[in-house]
N, C-alpha and C. Protein backbone atom coordinates (compact mmCIF):
# COMPACT_ATOMS: atom_id res chain seq x y z
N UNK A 1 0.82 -1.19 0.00
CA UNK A 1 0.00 0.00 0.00
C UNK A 1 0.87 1.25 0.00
N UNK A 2 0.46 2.40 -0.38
CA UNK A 2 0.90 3.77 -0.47
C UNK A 2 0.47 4.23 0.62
N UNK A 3 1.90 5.30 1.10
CA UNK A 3 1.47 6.34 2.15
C UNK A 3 0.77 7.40 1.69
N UNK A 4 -0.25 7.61 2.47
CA UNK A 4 -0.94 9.08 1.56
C UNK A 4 0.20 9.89 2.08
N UNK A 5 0.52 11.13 1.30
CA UNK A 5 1.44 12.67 1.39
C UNK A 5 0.91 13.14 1.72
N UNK A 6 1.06 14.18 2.56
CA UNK A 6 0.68 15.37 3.07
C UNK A 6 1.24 16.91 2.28
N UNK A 7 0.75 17.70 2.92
CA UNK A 7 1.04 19.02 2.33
C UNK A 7 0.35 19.47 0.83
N UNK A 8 0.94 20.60 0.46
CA UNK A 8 0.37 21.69 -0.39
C UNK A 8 1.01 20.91 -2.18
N UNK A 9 0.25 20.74 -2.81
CA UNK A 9 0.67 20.81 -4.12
C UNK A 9 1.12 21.84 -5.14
N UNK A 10 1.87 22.00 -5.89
CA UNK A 10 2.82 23.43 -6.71
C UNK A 10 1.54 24.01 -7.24
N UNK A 11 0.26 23.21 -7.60
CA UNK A 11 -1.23 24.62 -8.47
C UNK A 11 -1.52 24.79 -6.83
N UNK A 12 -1.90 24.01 -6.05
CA UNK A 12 -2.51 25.00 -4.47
C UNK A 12 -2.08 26.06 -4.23
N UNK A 13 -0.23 25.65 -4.17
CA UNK A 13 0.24 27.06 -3.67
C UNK A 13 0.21 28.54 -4.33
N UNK A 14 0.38 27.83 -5.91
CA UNK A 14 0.53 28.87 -6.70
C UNK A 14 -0.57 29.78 -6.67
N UNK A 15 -2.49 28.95 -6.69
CA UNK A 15 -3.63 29.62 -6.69
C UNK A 15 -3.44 30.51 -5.30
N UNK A 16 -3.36 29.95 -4.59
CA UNK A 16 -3.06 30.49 -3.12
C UNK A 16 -2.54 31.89 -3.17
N UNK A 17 -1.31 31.62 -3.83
CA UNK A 17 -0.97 32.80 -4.16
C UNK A 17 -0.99 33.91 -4.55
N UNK A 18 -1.69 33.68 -5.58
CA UNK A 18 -2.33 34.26 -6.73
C UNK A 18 -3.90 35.40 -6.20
N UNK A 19 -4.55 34.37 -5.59
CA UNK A 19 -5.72 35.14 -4.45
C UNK A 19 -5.36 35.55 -3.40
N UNK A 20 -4.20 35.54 -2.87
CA UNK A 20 -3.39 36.62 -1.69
C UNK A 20 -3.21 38.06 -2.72
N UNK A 21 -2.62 37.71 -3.84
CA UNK A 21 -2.09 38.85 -4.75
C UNK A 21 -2.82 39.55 -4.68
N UNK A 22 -4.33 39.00 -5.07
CA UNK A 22 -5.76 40.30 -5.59
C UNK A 22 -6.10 40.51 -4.23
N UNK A 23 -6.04 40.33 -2.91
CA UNK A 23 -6.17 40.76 -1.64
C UNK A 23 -5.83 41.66 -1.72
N UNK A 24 -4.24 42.06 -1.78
CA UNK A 24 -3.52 43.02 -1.49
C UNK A 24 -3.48 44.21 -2.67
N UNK A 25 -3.41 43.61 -4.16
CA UNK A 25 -3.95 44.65 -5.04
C UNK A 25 -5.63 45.43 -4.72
N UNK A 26 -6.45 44.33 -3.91
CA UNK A 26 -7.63 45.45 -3.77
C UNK A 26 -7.00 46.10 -2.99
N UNK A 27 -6.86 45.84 -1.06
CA UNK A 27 -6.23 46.90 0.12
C UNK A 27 -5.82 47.91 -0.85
N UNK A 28 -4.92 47.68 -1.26
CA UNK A 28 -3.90 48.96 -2.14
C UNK A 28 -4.77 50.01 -2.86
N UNK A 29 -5.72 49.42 -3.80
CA UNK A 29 -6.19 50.28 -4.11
C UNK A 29 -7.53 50.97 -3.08
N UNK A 30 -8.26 50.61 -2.47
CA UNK A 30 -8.93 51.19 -1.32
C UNK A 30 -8.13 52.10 -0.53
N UNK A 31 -6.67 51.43 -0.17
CA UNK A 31 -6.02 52.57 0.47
C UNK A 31 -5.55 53.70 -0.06
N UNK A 32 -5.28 53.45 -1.44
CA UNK A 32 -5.10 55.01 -2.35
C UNK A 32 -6.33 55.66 -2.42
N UNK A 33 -7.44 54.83 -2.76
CA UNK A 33 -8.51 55.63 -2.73
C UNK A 33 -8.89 56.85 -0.98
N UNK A 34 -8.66 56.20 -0.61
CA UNK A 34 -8.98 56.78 1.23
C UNK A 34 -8.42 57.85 1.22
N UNK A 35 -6.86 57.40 0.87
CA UNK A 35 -6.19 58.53 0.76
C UNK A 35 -6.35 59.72 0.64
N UNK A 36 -6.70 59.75 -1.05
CA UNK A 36 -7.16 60.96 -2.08
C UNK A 36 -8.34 61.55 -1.28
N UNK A 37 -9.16 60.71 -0.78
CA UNK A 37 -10.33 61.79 -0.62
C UNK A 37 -10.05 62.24 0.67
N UNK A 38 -9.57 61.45 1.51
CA UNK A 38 -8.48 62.67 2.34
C UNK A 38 -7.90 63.73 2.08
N UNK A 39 -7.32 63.58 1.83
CA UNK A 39 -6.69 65.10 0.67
C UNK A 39 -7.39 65.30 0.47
N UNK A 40 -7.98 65.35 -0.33
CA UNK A 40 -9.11 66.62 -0.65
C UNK A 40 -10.32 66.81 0.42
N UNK A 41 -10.14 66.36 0.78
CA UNK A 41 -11.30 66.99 2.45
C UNK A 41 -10.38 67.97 3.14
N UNK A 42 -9.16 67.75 3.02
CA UNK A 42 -8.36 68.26 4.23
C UNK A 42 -7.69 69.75 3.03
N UNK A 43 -7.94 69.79 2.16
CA UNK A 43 -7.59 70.85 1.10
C UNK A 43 -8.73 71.90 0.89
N UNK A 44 -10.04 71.03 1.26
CA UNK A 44 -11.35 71.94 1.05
C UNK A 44 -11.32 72.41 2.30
N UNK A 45 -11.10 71.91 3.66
CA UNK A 45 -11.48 72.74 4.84
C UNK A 45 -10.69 73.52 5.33
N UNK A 46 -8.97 73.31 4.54
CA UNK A 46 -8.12 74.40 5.15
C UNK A 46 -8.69 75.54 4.09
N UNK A 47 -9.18 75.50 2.67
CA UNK A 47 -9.23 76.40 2.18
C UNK A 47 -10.73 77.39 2.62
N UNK A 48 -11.99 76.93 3.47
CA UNK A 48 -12.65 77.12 4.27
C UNK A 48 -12.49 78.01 5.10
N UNK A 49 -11.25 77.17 6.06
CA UNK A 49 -11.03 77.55 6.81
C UNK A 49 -10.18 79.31 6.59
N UNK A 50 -9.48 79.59 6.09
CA UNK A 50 -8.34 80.55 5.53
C UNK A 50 -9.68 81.40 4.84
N UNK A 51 -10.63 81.37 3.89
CA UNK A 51 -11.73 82.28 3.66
C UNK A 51 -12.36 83.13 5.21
N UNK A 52 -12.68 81.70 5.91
CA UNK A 52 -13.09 82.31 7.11
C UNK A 52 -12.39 83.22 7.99
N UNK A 53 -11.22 82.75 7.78
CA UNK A 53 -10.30 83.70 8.53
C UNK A 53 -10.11 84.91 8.05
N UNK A 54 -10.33 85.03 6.31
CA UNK A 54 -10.06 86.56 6.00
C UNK A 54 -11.56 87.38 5.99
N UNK A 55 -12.90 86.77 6.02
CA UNK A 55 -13.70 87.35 6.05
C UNK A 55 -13.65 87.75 7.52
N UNK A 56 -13.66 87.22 8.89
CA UNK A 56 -13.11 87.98 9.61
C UNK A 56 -12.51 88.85 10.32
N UNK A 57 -11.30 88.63 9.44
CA UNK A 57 -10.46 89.66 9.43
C UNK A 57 -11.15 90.98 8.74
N UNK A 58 -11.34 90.62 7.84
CA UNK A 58 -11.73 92.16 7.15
C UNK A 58 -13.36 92.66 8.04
N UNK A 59 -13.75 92.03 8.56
CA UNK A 59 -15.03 92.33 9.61
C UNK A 59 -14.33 93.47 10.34
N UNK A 60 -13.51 92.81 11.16
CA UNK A 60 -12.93 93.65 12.47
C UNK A 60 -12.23 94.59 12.17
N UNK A 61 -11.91 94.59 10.50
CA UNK A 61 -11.37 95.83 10.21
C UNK A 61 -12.21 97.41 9.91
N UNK A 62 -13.49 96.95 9.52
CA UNK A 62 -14.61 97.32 9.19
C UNK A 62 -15.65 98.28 10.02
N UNK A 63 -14.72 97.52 11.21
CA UNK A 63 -15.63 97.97 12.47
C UNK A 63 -15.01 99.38 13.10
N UNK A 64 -14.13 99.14 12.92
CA UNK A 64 -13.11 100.45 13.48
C UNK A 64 -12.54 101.49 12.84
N UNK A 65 -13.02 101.17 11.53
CA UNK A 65 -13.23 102.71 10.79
C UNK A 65 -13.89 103.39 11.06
């Protein structure tokens, strides 16, 4: 009689592999995506923010003429 073998065969590992790959190619791209719209949230509210600050500014200038 034959011993059955154990372990991974060279297509298991390779598929294996292969669907780890597209794991990490999605993460990757989700994480670029996150990214970007980070940035640009954080580009729209400093630029928000910096309007607000000069309409202010020019308030209090306004006032004391």
């Amino acid at each position: 009689m034959s011993t059955p073998r154990s372990g991974f065969g060279l297509i298991e590992l390779m598929v294996a592999l292969a669907l780890g790959m597209l794991v990490v190619l999605g993460m990757t791209q989700m994480f670029s995506s996150c990214r970007e719209a980070y940035l640009s949230q954080q580009s729209s509210a400093m630029l928000q923010e910096d309007t607000h600050g000069r309409h202010a500014w020019l308030s209090f200038d306004r006032s004391y003429c």
